[in-house]
C-alpha atoms as a PDB file:
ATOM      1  CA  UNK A   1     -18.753  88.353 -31.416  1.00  0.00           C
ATOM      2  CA  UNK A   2     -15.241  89.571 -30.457  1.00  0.00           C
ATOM      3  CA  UNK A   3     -12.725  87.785 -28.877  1.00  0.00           C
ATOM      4  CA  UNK A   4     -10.181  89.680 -26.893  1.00  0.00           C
ATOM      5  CA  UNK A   5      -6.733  87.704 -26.572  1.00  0.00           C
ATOM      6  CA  UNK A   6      -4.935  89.625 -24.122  1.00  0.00           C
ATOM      7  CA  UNK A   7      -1.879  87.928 -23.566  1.00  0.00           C
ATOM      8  CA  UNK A   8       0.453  86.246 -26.841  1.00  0.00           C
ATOM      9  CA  UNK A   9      -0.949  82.208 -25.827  1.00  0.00           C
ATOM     10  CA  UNK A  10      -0.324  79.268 -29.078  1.00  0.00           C
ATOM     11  CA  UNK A  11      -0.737  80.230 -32.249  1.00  0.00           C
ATOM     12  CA  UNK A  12      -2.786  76.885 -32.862  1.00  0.00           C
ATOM     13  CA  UNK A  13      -5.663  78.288 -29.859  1.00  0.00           C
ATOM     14  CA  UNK A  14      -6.053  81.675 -31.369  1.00  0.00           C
ATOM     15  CA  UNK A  15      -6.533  79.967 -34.830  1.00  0.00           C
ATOM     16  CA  UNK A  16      -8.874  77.692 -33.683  1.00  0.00           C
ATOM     17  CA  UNK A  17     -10.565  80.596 -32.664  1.00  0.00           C
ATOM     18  CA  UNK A  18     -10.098  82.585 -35.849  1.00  0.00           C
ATOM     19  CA  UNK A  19     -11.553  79.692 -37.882  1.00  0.00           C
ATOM     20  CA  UNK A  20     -15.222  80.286 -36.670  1.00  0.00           C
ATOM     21  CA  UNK A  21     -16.912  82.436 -39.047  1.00  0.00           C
ATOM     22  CA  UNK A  22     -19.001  84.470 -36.087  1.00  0.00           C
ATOM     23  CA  UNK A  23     -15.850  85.866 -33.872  1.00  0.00           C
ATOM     24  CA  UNK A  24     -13.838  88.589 -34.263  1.00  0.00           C
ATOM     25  CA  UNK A  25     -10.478  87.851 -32.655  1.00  0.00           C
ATOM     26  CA  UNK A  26      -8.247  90.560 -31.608  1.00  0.00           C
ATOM     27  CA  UNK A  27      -4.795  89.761 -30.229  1.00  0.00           C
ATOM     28  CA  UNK A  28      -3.624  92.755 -28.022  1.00  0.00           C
ATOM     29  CA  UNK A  29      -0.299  91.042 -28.077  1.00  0.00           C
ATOM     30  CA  UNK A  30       1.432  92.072 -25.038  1.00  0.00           C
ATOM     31  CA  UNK A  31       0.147  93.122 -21.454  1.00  0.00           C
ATOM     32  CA  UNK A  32      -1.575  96.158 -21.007  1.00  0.00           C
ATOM     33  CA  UNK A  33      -2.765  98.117 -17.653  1.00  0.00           C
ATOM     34  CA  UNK A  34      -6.583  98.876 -16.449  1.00  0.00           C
ATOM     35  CA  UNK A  35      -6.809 101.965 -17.535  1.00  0.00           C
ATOM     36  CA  UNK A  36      -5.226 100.777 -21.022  1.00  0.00           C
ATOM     37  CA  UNK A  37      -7.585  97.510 -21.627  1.00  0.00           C
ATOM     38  CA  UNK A  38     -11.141  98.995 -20.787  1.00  0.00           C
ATOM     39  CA  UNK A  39     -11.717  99.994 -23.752  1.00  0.00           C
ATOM     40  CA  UNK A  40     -10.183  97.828 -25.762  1.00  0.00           C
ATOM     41  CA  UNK A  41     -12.780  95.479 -24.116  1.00  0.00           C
ATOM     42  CA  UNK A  42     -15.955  97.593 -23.969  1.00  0.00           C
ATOM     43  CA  UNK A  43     -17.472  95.397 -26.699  1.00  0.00           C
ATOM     44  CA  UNK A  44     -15.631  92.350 -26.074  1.00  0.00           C
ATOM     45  CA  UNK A  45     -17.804  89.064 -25.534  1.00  0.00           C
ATOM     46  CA  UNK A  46     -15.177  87.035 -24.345  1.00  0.00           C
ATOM     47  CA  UNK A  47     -11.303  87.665 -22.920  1.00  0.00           C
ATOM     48  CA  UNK A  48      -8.261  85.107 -22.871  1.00  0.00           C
ATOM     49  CA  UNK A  49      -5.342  85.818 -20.478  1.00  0.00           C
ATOM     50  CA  UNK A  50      -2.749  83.881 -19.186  1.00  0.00           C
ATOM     51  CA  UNK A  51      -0.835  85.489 -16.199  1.00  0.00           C
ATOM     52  CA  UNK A  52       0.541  88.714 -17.135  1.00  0.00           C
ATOM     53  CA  UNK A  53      -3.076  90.691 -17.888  1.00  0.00           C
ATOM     54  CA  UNK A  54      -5.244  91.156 -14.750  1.00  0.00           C
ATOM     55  CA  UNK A  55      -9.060  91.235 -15.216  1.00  0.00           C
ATOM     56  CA  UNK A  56     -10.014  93.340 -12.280  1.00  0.00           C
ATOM     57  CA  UNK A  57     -13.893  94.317 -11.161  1.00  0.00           C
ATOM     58  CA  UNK A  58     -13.360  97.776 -13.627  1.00  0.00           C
ATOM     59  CA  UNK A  59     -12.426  95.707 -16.403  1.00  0.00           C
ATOM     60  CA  UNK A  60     -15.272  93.343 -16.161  1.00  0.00           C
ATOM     61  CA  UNK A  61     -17.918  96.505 -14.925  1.00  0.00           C
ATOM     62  CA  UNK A  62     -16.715  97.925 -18.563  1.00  0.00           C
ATOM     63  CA  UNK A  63     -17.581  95.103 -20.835  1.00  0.00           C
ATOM     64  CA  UNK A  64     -21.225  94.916 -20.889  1.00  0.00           C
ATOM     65  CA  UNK A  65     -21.565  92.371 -23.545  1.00  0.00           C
ATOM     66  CA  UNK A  66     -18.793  89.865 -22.122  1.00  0.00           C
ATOM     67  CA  UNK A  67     -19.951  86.670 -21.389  1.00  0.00           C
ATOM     68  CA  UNK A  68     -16.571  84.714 -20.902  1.00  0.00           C
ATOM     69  CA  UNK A  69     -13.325  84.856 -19.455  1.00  0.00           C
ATOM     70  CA  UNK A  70     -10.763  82.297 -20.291  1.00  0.00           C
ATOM     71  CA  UNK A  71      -7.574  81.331 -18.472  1.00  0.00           C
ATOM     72  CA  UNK A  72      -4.574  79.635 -20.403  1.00  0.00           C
ATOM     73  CA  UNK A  73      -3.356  78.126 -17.836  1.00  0.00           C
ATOM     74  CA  UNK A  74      -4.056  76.979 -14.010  1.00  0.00           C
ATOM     75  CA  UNK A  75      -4.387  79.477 -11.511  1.00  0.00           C
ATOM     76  CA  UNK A  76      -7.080  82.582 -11.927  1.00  0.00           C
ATOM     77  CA  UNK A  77      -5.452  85.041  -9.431  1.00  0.00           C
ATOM     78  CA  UNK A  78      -5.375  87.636 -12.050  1.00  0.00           C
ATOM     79  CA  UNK A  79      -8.952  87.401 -12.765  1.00  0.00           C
ATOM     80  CA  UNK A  80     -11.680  89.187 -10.361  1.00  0.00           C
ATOM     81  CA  UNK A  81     -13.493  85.863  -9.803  1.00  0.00           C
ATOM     82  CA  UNK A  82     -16.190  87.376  -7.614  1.00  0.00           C
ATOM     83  CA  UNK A  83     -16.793  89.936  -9.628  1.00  0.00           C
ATOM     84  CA  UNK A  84     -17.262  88.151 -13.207  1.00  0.00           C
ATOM     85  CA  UNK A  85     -19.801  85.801 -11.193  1.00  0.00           C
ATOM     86  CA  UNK A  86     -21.802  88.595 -10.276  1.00  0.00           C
ATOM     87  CA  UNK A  87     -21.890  89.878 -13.893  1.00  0.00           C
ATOM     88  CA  UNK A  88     -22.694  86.488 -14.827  1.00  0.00           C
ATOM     89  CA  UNK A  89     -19.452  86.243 -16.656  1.00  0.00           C
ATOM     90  CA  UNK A  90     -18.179  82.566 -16.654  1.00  0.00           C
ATOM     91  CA  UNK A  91     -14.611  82.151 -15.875  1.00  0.00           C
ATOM     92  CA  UNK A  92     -12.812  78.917 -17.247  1.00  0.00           C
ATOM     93  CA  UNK A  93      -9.341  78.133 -16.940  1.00  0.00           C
ATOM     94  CA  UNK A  94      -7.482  74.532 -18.206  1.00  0.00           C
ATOM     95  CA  UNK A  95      -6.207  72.930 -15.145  1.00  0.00           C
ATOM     96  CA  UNK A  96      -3.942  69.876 -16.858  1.00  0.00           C
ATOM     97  CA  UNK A  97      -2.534  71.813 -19.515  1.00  0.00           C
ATOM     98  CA  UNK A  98       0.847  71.944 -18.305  1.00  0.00           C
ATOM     99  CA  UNK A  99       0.578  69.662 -15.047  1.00  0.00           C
ATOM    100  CA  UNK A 100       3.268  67.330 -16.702  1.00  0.00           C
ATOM    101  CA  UNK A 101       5.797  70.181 -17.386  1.00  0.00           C
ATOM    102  CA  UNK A 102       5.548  71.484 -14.517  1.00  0.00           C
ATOM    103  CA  UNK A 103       6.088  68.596 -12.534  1.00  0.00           C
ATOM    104  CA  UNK A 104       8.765  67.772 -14.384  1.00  0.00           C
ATOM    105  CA  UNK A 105      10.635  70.942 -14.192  1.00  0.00           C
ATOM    106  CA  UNK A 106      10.249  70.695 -10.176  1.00  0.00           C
ATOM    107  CA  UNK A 107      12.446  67.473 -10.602  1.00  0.00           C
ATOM    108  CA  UNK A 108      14.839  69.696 -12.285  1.00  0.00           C
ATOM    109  CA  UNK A 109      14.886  72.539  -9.939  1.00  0.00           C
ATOM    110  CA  UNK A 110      15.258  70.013  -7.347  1.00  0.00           C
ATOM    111  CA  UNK A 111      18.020  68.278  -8.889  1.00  0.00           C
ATOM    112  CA  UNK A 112      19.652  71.602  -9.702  1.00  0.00           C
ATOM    113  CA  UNK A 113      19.359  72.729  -5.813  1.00  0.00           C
ATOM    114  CA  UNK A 114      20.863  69.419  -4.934  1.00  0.00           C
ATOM    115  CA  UNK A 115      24.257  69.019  -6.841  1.00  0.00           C
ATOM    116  CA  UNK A 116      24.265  72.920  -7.046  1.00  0.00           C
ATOM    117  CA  UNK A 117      24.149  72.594 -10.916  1.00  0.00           C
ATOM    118  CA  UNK A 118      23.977  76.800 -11.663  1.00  0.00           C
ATOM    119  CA  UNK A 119      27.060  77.615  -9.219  1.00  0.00           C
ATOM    120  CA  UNK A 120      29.358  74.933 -10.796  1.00  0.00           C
ATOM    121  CA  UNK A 121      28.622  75.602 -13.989  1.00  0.00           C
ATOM    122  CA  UNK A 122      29.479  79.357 -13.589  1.00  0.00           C
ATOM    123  CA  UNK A 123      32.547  78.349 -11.863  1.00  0.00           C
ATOM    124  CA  UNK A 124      33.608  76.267 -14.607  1.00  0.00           C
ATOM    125  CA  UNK A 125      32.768  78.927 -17.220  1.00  0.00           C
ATOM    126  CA  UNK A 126      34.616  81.478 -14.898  1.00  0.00           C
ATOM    127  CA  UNK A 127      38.051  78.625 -15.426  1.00  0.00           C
ATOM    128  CA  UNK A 128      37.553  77.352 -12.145  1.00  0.00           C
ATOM    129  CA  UNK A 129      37.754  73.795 -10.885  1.00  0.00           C
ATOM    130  CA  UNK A 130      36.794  73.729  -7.681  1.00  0.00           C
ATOM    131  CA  UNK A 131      35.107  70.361  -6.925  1.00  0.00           C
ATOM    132  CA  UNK A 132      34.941  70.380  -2.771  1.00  0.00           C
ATOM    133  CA  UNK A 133      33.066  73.994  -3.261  1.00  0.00           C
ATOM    134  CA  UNK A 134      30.286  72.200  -4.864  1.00  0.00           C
ATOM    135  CA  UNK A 135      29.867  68.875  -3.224  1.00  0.00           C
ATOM    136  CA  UNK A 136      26.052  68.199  -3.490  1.00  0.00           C
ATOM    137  CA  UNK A 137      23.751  65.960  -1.842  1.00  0.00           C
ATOM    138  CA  UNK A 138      21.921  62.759  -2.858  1.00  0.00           C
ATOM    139  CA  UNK A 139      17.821  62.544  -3.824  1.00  0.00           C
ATOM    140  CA  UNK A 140      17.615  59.173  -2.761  1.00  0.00           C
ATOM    141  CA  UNK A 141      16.434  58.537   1.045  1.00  0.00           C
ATOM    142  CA  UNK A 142      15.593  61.886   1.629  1.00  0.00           C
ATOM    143  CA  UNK A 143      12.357  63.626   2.753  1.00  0.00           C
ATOM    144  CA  UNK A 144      10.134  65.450   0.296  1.00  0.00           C
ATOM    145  CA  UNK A 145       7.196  67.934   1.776  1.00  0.00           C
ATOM    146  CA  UNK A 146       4.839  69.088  -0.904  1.00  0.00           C
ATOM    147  CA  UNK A 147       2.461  71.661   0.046  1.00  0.00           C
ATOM    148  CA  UNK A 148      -0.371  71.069  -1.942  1.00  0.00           C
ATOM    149  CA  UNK A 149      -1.013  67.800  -3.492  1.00  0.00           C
ATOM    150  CA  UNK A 150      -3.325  68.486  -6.456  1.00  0.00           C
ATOM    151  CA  UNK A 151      -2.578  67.484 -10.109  1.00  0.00           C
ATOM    152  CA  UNK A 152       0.756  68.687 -10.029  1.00  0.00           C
ATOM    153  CA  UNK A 153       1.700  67.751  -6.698  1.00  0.00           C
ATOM    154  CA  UNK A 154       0.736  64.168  -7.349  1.00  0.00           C
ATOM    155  CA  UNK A 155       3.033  64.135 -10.574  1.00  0.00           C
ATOM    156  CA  UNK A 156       5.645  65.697  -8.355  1.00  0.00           C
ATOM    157  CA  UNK A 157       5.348  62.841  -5.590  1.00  0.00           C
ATOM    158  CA  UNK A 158       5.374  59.966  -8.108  1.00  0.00           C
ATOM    159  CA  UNK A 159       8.372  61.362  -9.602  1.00  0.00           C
ATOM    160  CA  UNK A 160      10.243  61.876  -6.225  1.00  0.00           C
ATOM    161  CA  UNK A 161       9.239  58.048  -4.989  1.00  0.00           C
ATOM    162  CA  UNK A 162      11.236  56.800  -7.891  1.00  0.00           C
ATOM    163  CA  UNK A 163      14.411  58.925  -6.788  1.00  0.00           C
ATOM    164  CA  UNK A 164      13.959  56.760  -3.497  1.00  0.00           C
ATOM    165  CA  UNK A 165      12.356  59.728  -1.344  1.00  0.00           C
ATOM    166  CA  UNK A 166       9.995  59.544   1.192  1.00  0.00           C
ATOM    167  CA  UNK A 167       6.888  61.733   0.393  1.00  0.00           C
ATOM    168  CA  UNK A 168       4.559  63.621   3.057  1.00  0.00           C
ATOM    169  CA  UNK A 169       2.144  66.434   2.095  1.00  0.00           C
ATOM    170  CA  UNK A 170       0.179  69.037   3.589  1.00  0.00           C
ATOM    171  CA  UNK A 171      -3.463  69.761   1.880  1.00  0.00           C
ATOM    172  CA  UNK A 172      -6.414  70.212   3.300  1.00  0.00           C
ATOM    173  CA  UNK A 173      -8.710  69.778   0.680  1.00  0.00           C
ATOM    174  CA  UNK A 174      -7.216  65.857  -0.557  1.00  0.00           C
ATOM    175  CA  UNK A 175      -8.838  63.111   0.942  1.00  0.00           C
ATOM    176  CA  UNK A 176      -7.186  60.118   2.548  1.00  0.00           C
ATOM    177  CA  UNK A 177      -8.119  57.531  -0.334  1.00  0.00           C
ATOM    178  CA  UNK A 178      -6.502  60.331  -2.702  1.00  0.00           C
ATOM    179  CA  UNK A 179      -2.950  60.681  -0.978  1.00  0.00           C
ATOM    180  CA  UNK A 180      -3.442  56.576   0.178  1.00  0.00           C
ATOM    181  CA  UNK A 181      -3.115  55.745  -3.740  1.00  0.00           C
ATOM    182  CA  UNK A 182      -0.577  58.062  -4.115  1.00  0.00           C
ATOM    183  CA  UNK A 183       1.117  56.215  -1.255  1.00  0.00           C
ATOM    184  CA  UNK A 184       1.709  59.603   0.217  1.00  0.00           C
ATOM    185  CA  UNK A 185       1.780  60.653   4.156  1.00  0.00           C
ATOM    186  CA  UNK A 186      -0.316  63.352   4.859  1.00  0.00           C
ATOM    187  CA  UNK A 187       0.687  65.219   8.161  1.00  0.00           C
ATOM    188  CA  UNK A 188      -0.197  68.806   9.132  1.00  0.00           C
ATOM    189  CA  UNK A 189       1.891  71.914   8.390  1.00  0.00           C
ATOM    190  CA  UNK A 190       4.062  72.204  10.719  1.00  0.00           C
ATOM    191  CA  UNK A 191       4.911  68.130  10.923  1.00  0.00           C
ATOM    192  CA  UNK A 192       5.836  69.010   7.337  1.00  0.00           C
ATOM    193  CA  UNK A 193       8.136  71.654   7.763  1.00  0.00           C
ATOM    194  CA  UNK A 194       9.610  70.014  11.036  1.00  0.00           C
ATOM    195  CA  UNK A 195      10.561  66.412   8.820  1.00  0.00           C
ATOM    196  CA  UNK A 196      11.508  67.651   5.445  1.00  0.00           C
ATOM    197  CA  UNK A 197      14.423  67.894   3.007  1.00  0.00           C
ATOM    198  CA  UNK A 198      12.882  69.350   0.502  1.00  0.00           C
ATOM    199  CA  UNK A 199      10.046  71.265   0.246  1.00  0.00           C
ATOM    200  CA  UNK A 200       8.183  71.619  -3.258  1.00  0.00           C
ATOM    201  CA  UNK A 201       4.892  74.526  -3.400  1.00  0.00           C
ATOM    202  CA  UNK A 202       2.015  73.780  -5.588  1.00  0.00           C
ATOM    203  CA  UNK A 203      -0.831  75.712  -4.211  1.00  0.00           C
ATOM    204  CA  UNK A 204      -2.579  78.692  -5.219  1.00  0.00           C
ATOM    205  CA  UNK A 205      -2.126  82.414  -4.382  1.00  0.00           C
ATOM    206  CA  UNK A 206      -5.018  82.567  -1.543  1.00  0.00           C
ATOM    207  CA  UNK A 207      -5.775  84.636   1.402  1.00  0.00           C
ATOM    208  CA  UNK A 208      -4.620  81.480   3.373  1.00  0.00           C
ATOM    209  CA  UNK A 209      -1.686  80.940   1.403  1.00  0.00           C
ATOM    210  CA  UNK A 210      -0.169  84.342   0.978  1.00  0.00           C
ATOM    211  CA  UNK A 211       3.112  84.635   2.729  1.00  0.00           C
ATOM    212  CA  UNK A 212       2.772  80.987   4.079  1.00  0.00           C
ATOM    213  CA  UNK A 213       6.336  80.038   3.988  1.00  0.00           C
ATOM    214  CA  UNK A 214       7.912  83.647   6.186  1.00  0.00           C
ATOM    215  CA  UNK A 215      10.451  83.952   9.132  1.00  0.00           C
ATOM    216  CA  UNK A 216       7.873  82.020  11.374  1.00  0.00           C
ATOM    217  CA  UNK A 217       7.802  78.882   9.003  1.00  0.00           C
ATOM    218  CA  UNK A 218      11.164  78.492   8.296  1.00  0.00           C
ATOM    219  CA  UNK A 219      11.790  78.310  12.162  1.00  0.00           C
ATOM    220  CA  UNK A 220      10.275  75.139  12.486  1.00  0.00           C
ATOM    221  CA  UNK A 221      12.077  73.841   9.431  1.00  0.00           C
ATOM    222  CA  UNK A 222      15.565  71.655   9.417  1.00  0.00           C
ATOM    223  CA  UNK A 223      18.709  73.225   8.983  1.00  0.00           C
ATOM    224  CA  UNK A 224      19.995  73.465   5.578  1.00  0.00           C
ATOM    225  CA  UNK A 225      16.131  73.045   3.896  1.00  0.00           C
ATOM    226  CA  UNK A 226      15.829  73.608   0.033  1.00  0.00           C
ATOM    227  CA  UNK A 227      12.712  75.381  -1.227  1.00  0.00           C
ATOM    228  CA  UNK A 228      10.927  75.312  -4.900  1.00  0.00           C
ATOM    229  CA  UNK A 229       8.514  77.066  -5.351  1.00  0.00           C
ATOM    230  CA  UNK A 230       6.917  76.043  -9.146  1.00  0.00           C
ATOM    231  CA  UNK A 231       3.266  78.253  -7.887  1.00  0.00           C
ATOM    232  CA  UNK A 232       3.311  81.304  -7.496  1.00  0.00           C
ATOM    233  CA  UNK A 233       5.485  83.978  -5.871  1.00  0.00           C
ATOM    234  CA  UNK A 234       3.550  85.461  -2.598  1.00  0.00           C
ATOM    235  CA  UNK A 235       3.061  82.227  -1.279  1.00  0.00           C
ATOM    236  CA  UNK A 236       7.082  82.680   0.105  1.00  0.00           C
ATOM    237  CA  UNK A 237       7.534  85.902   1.870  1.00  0.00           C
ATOM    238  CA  UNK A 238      11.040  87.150  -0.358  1.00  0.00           C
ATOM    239  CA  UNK A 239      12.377  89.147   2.820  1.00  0.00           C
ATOM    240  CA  UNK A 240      12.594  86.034   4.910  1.00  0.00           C
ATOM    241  CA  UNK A 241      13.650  83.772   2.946  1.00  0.00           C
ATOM    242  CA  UNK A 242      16.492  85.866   1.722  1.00  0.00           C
ATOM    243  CA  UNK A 243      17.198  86.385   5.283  1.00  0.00           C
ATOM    244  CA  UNK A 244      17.183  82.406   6.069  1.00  0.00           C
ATOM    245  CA  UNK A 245      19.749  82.566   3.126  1.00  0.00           C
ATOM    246  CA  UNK A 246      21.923  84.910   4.649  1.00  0.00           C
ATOM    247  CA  UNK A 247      21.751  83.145   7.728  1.00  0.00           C
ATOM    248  CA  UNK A 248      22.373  79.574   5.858  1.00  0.00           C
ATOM    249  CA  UNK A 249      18.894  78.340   7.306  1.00  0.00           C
ATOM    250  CA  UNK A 250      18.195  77.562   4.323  1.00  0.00           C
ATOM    251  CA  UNK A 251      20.720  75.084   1.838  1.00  0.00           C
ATOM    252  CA  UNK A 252      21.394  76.996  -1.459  1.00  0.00           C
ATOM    253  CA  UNK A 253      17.792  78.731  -1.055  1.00  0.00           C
ATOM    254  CA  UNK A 254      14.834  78.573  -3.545  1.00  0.00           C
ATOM    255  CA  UNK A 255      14.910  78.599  -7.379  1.00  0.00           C
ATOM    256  CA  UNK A 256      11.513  79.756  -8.599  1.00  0.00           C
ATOM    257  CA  UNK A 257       9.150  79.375 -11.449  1.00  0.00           C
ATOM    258  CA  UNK A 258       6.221  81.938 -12.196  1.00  0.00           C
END
């Protein structure tokens, strides 16, 4: 049975996979286009991905034989869901695989974003000394708004309590009990984006969540709001919120991780 690996993932998966006798394992090693992968796929039985490849309808239509698409990683926005289902294709991602790291590198962005940690250190490499230019702000007693409060999110918030911040979240799929033993306030959206300091992202790419934080959003935000987004990309419209830079709505603006 072959095994396309699409995307480079750990050494230690793909040998894993190499060590049963009845696959063939072919690693493409580095992203290639539609046109490009079907038919490096046309016999394939099963794919693994991370971000970078996209498994569209075509690619699935021209793998008769595949029987399995997995995901090394969280989200499965590059993968034609819909259309693997109705090829009977299961589609299986691993959702806690890097919950911890991410969560933790949101503390750092954060952090970074609130003593302004890249600009002084390019200052001081530039020679500079300028301490006033840089004056940051303190973690502790400020707001925190997470948009989506799943694994991550939840890692996030217990993180950010023990900075001394006050945590509220916006998800509509977490139940009260959930966000209760998080001892996290859920409000709506735009309670959210009216009360926080911070604002941390950790939803997926959806037709709902596309372009969710835009012009219109960062309105009914405070003055001076700092943005991470740790998800991914088109949930912040790029034009706005360089725009609410420009205009200093927003503090030092939004470092982002893909």
């Amino acid at each position: 049975m072959k095994i396309v690996v699409c995307d480079p993932v750990s050494p230690k998966g793909v040998a894993l996979l190499k060590a049963r006798p009845e696959f063939e394992v072919v690693e493409l090693g580095k992203r290639h286009f539609e046109d490009e992968l079907i038919p490096l796929v046309s016999d394939a039985v099963g794919i693994l991905v991370r971000s970078e490849t996209k498994i569209t309808k075509r690619v699935i239509e021209s793998a008769p034989k595949l029987r399995v698409i997995g995901r090394a990683g969280v989200g499965v926005d590059n993968i034609d869901v819909e259309a693997a289902t109705n090829h009977g294709v299961v589609v299986m991602n691993a959702p806690g695989g890097n919950t911890i790291a991410t969560a933790e590198l949101t503390m750092a962005l954060m952090l970074a974003l609130a003593r302004n940690i890249p600009q002084a250190h390019a200052s001081v490499k530039a020679g500079e000394w300028n301490r006033k230019a840089f004056h940051g702000i303190e973690l502790y007693g400020k707001t925190l708004g997470i948009l989506g409060l799943g694994r991550i999110g939840g890692e996030v918030a217990k993180r950010a309590m023990a900075f001394g911040m006050t945590v509220i979240a916006y998800d509509p799929y977490v139940t009260l009990s959930r966000a209760n033993a998080l001892q996290v306030e859920l409000v709506e959206l735009d309670e959210l984006f009216a009360r926080a300091d911070f604002i941390t992202i950790h939803m997926p790419l959806t037709n709902e969540t596309k372009n969710m934080i835009n012009a219109a959003s960062i309105a009914k935000m405070k003055k001076g709001v700092r943005i991470i987004n740790c998800a991914r990309g088109g949930i912040v419209n790029e034009a706005d919120l360089a725009d609410a830079i420009k205009s200093r709505a927003c503090g030092r603006g939004r470092i982002r991780c893909l």
